[in-house]
Protein backbone atom coordinates (compact mmCIF):
# COMPACT_ATOMS: atom_id res chain seq x y z
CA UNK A 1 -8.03 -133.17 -171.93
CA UNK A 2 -6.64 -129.78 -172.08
CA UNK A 3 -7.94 -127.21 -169.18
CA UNK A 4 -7.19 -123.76 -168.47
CA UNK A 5 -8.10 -121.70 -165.50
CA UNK A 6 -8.31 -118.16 -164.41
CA UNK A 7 -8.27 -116.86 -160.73
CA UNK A 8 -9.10 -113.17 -159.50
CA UNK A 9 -8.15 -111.74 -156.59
CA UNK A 10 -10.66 -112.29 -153.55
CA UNK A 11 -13.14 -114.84 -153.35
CA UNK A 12 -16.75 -114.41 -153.84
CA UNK A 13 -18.72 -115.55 -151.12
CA UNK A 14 -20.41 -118.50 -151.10
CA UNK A 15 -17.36 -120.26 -152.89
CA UNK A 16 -18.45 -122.33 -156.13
CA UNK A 17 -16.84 -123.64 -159.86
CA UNK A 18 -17.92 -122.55 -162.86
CA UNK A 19 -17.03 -124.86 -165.46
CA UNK A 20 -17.23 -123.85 -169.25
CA UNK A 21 -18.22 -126.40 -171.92
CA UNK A 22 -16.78 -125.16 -175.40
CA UNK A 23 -15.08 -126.51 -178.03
CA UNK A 24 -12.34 -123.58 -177.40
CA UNK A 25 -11.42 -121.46 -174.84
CA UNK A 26 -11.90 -118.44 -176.80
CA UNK A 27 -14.59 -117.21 -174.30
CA UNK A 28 -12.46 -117.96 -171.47
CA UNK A 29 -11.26 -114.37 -170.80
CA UNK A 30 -14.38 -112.09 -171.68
CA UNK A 31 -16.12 -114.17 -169.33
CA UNK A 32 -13.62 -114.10 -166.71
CA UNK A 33 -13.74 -110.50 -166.64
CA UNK A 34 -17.10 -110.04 -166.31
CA UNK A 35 -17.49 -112.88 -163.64
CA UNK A 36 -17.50 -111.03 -159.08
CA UNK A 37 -13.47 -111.07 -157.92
CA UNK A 38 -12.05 -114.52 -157.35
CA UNK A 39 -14.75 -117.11 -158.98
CA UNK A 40 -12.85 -119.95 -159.90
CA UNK A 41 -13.21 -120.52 -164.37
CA UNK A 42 -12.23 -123.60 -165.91
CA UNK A 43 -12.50 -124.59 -169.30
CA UNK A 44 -13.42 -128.35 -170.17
CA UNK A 45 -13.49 -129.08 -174.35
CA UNK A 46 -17.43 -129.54 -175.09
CA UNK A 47 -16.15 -132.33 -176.90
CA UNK A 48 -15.27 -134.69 -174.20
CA UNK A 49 -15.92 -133.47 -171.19
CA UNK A 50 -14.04 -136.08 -169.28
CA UNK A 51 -12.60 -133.88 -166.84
CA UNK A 52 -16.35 -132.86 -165.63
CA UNK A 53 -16.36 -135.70 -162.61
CA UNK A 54 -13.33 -134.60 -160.79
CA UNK A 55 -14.75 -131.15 -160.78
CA UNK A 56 -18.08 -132.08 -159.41
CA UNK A 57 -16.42 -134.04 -156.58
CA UNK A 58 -14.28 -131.74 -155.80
CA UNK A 59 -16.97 -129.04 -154.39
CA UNK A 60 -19.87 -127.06 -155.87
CA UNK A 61 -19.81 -126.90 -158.81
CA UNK A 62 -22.25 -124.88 -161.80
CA UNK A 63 -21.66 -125.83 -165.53
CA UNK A 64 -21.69 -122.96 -168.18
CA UNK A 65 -22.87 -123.94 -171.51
CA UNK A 66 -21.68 -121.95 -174.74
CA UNK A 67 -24.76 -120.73 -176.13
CA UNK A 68 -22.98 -118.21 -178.92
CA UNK A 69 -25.05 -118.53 -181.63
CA UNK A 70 -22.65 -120.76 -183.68
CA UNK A 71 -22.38 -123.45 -180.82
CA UNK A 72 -25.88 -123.10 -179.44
CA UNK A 73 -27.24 -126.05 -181.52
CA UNK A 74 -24.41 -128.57 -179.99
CA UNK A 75 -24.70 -127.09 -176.32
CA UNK A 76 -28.32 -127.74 -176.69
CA UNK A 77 -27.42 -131.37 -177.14
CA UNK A 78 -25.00 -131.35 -174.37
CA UNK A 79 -27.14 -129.81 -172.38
CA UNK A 80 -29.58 -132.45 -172.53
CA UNK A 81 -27.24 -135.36 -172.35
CA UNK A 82 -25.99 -133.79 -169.03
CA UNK A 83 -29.76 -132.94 -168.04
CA UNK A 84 -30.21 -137.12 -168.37
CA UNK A 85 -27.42 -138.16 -167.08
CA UNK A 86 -26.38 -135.64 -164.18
CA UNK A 87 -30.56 -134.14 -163.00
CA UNK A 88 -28.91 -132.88 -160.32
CA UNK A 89 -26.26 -130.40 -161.92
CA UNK A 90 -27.15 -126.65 -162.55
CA UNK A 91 -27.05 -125.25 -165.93
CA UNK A 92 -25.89 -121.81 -166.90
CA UNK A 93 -26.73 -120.62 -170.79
CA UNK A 94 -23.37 -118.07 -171.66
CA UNK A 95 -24.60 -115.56 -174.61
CA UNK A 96 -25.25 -112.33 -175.82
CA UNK A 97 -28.14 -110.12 -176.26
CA UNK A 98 -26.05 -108.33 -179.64
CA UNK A 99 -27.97 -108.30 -181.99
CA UNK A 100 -25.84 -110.65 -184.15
CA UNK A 101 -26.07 -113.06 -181.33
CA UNK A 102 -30.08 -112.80 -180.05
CA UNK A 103 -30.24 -116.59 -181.99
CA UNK A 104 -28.04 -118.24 -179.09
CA UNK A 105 -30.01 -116.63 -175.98
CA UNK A 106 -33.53 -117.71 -178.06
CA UNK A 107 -32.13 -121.60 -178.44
CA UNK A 108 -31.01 -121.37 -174.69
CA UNK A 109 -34.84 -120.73 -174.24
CA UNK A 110 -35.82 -123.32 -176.04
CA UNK A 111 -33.85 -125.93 -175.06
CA UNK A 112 -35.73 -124.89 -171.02
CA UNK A 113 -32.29 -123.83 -169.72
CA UNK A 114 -34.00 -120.96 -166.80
CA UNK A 115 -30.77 -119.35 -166.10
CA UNK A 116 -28.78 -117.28 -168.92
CA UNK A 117 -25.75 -115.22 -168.48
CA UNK A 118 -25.79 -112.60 -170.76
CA UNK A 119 -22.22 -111.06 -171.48
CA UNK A 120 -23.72 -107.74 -172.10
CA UNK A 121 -24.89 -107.86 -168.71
CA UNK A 122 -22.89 -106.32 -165.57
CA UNK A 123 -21.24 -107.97 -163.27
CA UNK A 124 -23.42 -107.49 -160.20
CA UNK A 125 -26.39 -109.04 -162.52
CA UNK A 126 -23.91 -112.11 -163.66
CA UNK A 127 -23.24 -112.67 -159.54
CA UNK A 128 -27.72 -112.72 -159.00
CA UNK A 129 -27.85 -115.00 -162.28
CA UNK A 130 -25.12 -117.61 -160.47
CA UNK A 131 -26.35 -117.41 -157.23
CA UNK A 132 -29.92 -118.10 -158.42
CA UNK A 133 -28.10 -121.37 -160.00
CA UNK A 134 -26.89 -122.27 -157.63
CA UNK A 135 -29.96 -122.13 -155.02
CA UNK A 136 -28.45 -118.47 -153.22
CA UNK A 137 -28.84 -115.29 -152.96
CA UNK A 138 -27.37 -112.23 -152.11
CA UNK A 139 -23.81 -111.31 -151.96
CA UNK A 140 -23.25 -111.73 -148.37
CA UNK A 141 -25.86 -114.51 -148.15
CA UNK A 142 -24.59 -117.62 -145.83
CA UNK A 143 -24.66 -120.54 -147.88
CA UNK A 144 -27.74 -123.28 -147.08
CA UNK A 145 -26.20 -126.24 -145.95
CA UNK A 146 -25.84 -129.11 -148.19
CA UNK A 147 -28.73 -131.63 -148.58
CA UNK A 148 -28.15 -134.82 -147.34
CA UNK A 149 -26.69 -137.26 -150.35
CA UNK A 150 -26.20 -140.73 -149.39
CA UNK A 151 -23.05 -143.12 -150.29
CA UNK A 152 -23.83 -144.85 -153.76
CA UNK A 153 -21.96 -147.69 -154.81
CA UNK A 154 -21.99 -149.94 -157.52
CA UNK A 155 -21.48 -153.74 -157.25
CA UNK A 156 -20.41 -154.91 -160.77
CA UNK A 157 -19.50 -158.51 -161.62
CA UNK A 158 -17.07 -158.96 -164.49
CA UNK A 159 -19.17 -161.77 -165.79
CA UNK A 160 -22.88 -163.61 -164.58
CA UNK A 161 -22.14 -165.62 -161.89
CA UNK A 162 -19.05 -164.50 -160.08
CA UNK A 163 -21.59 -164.14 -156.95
CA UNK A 164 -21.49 -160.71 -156.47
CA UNK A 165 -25.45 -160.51 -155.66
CA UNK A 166 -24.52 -162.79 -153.23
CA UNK A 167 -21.44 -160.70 -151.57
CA UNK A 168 -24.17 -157.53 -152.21
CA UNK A 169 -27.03 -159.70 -149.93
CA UNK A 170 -24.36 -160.04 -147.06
CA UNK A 171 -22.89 -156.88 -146.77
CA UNK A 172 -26.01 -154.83 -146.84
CA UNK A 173 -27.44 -156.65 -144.13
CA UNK A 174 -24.34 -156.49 -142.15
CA UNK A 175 -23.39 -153.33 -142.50
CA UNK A 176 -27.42 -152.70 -141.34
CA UNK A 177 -26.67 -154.29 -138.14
CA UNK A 178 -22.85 -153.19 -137.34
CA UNK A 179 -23.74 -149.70 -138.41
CA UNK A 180 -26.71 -148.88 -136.87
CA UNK A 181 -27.36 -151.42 -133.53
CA UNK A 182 -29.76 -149.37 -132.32
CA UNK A 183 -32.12 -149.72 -135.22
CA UNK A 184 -32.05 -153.45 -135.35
CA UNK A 185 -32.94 -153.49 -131.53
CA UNK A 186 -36.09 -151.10 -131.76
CA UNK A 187 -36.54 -153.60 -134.53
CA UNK A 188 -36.72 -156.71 -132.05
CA UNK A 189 -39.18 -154.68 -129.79
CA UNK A 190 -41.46 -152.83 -132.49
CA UNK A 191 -41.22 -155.01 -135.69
CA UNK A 192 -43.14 -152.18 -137.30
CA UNK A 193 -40.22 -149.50 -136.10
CA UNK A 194 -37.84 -149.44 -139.68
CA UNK A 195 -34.36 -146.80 -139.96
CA UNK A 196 -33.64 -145.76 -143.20
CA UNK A 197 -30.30 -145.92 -142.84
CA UNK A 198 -28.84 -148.70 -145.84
CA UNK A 199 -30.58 -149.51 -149.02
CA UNK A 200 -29.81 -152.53 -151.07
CA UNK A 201 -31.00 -151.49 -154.82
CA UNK A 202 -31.08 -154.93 -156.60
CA UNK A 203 -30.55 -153.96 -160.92
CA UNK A 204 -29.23 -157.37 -161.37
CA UNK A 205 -29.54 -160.14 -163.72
CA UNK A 206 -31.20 -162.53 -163.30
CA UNK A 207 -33.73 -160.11 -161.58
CA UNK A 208 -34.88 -160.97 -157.96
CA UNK A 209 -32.12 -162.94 -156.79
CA UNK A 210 -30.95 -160.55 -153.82
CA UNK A 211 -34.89 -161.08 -152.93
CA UNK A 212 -34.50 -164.44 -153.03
CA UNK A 213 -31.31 -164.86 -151.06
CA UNK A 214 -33.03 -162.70 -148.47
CA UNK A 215 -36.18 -164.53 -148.38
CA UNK A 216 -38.16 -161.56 -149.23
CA UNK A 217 -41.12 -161.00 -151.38
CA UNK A 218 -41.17 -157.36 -152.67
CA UNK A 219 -44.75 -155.58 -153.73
CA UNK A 220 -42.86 -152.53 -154.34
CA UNK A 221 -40.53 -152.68 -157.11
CA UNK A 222 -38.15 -150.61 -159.19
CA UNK A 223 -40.13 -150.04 -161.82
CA UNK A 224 -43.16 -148.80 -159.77
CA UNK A 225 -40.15 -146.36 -157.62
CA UNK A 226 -39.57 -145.03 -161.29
CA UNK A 227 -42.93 -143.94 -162.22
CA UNK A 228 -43.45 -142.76 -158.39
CA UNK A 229 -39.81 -140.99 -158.11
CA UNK A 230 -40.89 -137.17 -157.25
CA UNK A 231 -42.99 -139.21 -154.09
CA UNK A 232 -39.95 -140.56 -153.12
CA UNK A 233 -39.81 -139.66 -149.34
CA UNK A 234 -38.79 -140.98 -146.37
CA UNK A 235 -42.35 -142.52 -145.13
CA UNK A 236 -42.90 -144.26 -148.57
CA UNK A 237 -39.53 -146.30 -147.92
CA UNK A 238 -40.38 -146.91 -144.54
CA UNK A 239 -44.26 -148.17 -145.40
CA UNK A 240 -43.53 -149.41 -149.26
CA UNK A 241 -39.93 -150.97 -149.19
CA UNK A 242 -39.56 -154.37 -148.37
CA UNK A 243 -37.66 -155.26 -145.48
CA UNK A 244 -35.24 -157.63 -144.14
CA UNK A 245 -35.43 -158.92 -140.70
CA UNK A 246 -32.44 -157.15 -140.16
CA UNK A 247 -33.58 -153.41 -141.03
CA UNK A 248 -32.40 -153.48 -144.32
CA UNK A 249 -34.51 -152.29 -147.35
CA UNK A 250 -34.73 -153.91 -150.20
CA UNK A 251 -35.37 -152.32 -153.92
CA UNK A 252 -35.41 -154.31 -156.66
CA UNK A 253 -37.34 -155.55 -159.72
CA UNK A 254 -39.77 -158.96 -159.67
CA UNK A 255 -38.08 -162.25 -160.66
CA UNK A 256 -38.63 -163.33 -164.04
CA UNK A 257 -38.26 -159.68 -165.31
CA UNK A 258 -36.93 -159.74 -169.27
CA UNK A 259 -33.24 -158.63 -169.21
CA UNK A 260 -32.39 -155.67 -171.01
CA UNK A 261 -31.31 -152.40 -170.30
CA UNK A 262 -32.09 -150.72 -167.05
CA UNK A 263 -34.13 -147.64 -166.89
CA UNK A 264 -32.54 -144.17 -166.32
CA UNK A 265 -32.56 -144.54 -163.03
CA UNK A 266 -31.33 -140.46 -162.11
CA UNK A 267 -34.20 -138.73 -160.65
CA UNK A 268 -34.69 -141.76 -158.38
CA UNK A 269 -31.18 -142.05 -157.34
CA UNK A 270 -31.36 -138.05 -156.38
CA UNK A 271 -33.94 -138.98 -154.26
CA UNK A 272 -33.05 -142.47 -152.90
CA UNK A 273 -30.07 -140.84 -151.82
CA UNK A 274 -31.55 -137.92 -149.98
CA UNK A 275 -33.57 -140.37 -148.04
CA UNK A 276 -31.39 -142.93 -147.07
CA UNK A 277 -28.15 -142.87 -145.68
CA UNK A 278 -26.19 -145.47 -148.12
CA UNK A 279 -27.19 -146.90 -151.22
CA UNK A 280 -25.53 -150.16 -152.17
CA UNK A 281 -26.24 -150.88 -155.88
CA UNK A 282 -26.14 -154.69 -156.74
CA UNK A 283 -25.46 -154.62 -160.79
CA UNK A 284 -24.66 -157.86 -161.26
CA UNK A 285 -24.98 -159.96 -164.58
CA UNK A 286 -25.80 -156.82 -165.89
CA UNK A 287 -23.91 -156.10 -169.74
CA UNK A 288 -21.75 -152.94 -168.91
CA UNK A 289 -23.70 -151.24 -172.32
CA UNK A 290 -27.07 -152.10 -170.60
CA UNK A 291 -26.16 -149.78 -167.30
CA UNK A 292 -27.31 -146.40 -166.91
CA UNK A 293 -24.64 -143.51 -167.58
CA UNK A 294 -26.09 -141.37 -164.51
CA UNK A 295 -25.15 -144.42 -162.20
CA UNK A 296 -21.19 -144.73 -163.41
CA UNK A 297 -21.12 -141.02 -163.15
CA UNK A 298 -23.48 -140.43 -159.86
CA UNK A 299 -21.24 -143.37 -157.91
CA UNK A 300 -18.63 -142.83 -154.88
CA UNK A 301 -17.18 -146.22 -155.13
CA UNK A 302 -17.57 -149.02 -157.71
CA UNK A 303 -16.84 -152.79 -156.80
CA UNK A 304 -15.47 -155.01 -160.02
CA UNK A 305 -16.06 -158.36 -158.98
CA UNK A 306 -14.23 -161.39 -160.13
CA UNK A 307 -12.99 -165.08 -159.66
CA UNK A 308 -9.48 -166.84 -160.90
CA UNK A 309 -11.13 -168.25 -163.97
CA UNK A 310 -9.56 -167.06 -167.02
CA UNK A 311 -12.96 -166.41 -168.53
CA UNK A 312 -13.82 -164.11 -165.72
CA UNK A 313 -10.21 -162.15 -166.14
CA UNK A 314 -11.05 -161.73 -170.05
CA UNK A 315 -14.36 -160.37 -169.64
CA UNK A 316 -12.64 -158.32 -166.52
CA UNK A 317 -9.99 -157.17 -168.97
CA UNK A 318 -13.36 -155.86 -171.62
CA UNK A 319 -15.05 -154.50 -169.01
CA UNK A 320 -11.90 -152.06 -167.97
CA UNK A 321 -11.76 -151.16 -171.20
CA UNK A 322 -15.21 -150.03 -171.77
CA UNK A 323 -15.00 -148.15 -168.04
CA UNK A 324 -12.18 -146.13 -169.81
CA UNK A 325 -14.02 -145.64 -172.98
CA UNK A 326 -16.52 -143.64 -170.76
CA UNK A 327 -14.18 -141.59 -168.93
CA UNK A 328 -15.25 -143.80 -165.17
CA UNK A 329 -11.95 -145.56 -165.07
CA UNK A 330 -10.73 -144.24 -162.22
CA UNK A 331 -9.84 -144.10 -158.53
CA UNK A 332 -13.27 -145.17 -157.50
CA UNK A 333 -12.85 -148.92 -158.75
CA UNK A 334 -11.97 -151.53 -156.40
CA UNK A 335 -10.99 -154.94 -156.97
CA UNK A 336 -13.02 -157.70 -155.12
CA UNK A 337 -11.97 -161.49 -156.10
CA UNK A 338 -14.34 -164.30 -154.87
CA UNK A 339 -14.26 -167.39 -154.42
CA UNK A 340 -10.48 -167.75 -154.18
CA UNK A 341 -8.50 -170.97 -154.30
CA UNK A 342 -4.58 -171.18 -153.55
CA UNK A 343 -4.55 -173.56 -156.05
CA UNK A 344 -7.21 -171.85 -158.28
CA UNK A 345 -4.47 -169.79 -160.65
CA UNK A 346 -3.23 -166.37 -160.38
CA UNK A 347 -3.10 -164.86 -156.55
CA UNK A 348 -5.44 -161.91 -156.35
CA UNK A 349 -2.33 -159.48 -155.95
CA UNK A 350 -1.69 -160.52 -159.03
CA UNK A 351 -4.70 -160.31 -160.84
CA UNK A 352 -5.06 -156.74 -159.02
CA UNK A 353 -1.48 -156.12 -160.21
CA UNK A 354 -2.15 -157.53 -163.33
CA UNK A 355 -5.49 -155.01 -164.35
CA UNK A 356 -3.41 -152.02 -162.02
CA UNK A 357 -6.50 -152.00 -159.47
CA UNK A 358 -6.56 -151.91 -155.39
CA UNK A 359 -7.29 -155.04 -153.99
CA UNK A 360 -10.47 -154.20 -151.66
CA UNK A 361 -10.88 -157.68 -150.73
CA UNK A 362 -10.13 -161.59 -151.30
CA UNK A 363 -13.48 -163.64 -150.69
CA UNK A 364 -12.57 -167.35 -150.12
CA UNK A 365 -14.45 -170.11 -151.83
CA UNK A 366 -17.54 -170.97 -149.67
CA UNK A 367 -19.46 -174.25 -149.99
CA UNK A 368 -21.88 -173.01 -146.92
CA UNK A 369 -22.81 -170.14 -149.30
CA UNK A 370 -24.77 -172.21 -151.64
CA UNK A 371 -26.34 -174.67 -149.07
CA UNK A 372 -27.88 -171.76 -147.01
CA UNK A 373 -28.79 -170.15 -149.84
CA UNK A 374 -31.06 -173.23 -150.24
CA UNK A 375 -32.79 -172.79 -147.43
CA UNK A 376 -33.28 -169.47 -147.54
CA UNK A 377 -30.86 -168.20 -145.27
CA UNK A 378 -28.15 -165.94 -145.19
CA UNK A 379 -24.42 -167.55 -144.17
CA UNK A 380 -24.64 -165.39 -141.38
CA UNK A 381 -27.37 -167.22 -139.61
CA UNK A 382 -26.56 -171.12 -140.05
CA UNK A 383 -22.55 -170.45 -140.20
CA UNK A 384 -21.54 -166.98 -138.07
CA UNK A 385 -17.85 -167.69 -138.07
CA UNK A 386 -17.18 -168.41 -141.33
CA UNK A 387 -14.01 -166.82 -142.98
CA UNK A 388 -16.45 -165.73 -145.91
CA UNK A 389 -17.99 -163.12 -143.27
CA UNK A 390 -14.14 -162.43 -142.06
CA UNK A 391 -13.11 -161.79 -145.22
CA UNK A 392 -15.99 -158.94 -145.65
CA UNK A 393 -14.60 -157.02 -143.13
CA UNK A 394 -12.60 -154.69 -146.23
CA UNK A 395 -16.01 -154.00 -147.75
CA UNK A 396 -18.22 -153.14 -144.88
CA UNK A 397 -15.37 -150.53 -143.79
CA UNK A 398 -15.26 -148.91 -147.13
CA UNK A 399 -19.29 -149.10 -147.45
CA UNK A 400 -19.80 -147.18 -144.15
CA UNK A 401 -16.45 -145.65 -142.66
CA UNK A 402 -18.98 -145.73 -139.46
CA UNK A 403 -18.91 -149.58 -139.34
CA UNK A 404 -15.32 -149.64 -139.02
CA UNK A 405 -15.07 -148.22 -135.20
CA UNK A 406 -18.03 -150.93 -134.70
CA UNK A 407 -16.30 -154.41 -135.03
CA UNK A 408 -15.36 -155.59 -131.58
CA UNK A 409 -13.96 -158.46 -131.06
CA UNK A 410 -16.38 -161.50 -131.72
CA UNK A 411 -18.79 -159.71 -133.89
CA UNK A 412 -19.93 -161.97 -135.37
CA UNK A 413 -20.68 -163.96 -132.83
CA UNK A 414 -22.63 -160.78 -131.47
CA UNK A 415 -24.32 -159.92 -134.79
CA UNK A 416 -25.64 -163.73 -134.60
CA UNK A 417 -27.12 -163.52 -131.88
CA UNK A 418 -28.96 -160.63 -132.24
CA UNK A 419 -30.33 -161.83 -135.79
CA UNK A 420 -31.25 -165.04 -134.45
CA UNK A 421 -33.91 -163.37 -132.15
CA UNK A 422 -35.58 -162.24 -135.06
CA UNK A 423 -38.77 -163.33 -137.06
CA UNK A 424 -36.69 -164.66 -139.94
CA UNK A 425 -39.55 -164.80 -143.26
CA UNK A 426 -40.21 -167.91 -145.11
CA UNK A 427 -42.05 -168.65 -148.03
C-alpha cells in the first residue's frame, strides 16, 4: 500500500485525519492547499484501502471520498461498503462545483453523503464543512469528549469444537466478578440490582451453547437486539438481557437456530459498545466467510483458538490466510491453545512460532470441564482451583487491563465463595 502525506505548519484545533480514498494521489496537493494550517492528509489507494484500520486507531479520524466526476460512480460504491461495514466513520464527498464537474457533487447527493467539500470553496468554509463531520464547531471550539466505546473482542475457534464457547463462558463471568466486586455484591443483596459492565455476545455455532453452559434461558435474543438496535440503551440491557448469577449479560441467539451467516451486526455493536463497558464476542464454529466484516474491522483484540490436533493447525493455517486476504491479519490476533497435552504433539510455542502469533495463553486439557458442563455448572463452582481457571489468568488481564491489579492471592478461592452464595438457575 503506497501512502503519501502532507503536513502544514500549525495545527488546527481540534486535531483530526483526513484520509483520502482515490485511486491516485493526483488530488493530494490541491486539496492540501485548500485544507486550515497543519491538518494532517494522507492518501490511501481507493483500491484497497488496507491501510484505513491503523489510521482509525490511531486517533480521529474523517475519510474523504473522491467524488470528481470520473471517480464518483466507484466512491459511491466505496462509500457504501464503508457505510456497512464502518456506521460509525464520517464521510466527506471531495468535488467541484465547475461546471465540468457539477456531475460528481450531484452523485455525492445521491449516494446521501450530507457533507461535501467543494474545492472551489475557501478555506474557512472547508474548516465549517470538517468540523460539522466531525461533530464540532467553530475554530476555537474545545473538542466534546469522546463517547464511551467499550472493548470488543472476538473469540474465534480455528475449527467447531476446539471449546472456545466454553473458554468465552468462563472468562466473561470471571472477569464480571474480578473486575467489578462491587456489582456482584449489590447483586447478592438486590438480585434485581444488574451493572452493565461485561457483555458476553454469543454468534456461535451451534447457537445457544454459551446459554446452555450458563444455565440461562434468554427471551431476548440477537435477532430481536437487531431489529430493536436504535433502542439500544442502557435500561433495555439491564431489564431485557439475560443474566448470569454472576452479573454478567448474556446476548445471544435461541438454540436450534439454522447456521448461516450472521447478520450485519454494526449499528448494534455501536451501540452495545456505548452501553457496556466490554464486549466479549464468542464466534465460535462460525465459517470465517460467514462473519460480519464490521466485526473483524470494529475489534480491539481477536482470540484464534486452537488444540494440538493437526486438523485444528490446518484449518488454523486457512483461517490466517483468509484474515490476511482481508487486510485483519495483524497485531490484534492472539494465540490461545486448549486443551494441551505434553504428549499431545507440537508445544504451543511452537505452534505460536510455527503460524508467527503471540502466545496469549496455554489452556490445559480439563476432564472437569465436560462433567460440570453436565450439570449445568460452570468449573468455577464444583472445581475453584483447577489449573484450567489458573491458566485464564493471560486472558482475563488482556480482556480488562482493570482485572489485572484485582487477582490477590487465592482468588479463586475468593471468587468461589462469593458465587456460591448466589441463586445459581436451573432448568
Amino acid at each position: 500500500m503506497s501512502a503519501a502525506s502532507l503536513q502544514l505548519l500549525q495545527p488546527m484545533a481540534p486535531p483530526m485525519t483526513l484520509v483520502l480514498l482515490a485511486p491516485d494521489c493526483g488530488l493530494l496537493a490541491a486539496l492540501a492547499a485548500k485544507l486550515p494550517v497543519g491538518t494532517p492528509l494522507h492518501w490511501e489507494d481507493s483500491a484497497s484501502p488496507t491501510a484505513l484500520d491503523a489510521h482509525r486507531r490511531a486517533g480521529a479520524c474523517i475519510v474523504l471520498l473522491d467524488y470528481r466526476r470520473e471517480q464518483a460512480t466507484a466512491s459511491a460504491e466505496l462509500g457504501r461498503q464503508l457505510q456497512r461495514s464502518l456506521p460509525e466513520l464520517p464521510l466527506v464527498a471531495v468535488g467541484s462545483t465547475a461546471s465540468d464537474q457539477v456531475d460528481g457533487i450531484v452523485a455525492a447527493v445521491r449516494a446521501g453523503l450530507r457533507d461535501i467539500l467543494d474545492l472551489e470553496s475557501n478555506t474557512a468554509d472547508i474548516d465549517a464543512v470538517l468540523r460539522r463531520a466531525a461533530g464540532t464547531a467553530g475554530v476555537r471550539a474545545v473538542p466534546a469528549e469522546a463517547p464511551h466505546k467499550a472493548r470488543l473482542v472476538l473469540v474465534l475457534g480455528a475449527r467447531a469444537g476446539v471449546g472456545s464457547s466454553t473458554l468465552a463462558a468462563h472468562v466473561g463471568v470471571l472477569a464480571q466478578q474480578l473486575g467489578h466486586p462491587a456489582a456482584a455484591t449489590a447483586l447478592e443483596s438486590d438480585p434485581t440490582r444488574h451493572s452493565n459492565s461485561l457483555l458476553l455476545l454469543d454468534l456461535g455455532q451451534p447457537a445457544g451453547d454459551v446459554a446452555l453452559y450458563l444455565n440461562l434461558d434468554s427471551q431476548f435474543h440477537y435477532d430481536d437486539a437487531l431489529r430493536n438496535a436504535n433502542r439500544i440503551d442502557a435500561t433495555l440491557a439491564r431489564t431485557a438481557m439475560t443474566r448470569h448469577p454472576g452479573g454478567l449479560a448474556l446476548l445471544g441467539q435461541p438454540a436450534g437456530s439454522e447456521a448461516g451467516p450472521i447478520a450485519d451486526p454494526a449499528v448494534l455493536v455501536q451501540r452495545l459498545r456505548g452501553v457496556f463497558d466490554t464486549v466479549l464476542c464468542d464466534l465460535g464454529g462460525a465459517p470465517l466467510r460467514q462473519i460480519p466484516r464490521s466485526l473483524l474491522n470494529s475489534a480491539d483484540d481477536i482470540w484464534l483458538v486452537a488444540d494440538q490436533a493437526i486438523g485444528t493447525l490446518v484449518s488454523l493455517d486457512l483461517m490466517l490466510k483468509q484474515l490476511d486476504t482481508l487486510g485483519a491479519r495483524d497485531g490484534r490476533l492472539q494465540l490461545v491453545v486448549n486443551r494441551h497435552d505434553e504428549a499431545g504433539g507440537l508445544a504451543p510455542a511452537q505452534i505460536a512460532q510455527r503460524f508467527a502469533l503471540p502466545l496469549l495463553a496455554t489452556l490445559p486439557d480439563c476432564n472437569r470441564l465436560r462433567a460440570s458442563a453436565n450439570h449445568g455448572h460452570l468449573l468455577l463452582h464444583d472445581a475453584p482451583r483447577d489449573p484450567y481457571l489458573r491458566a485464564l489468568t493471560p486472558l482475563l488481564a488482556r480482556l480488562d487491563p482493570a482485572v489485572a491489579g484485582a487477582l490477590p492471592r487465592g482468588w479463586r478461592e475468593k471468587l468461589a465463595l462469593r458465587l456460591s452464595g448466589l441463586q445459581w438457575k436451573t432448568k
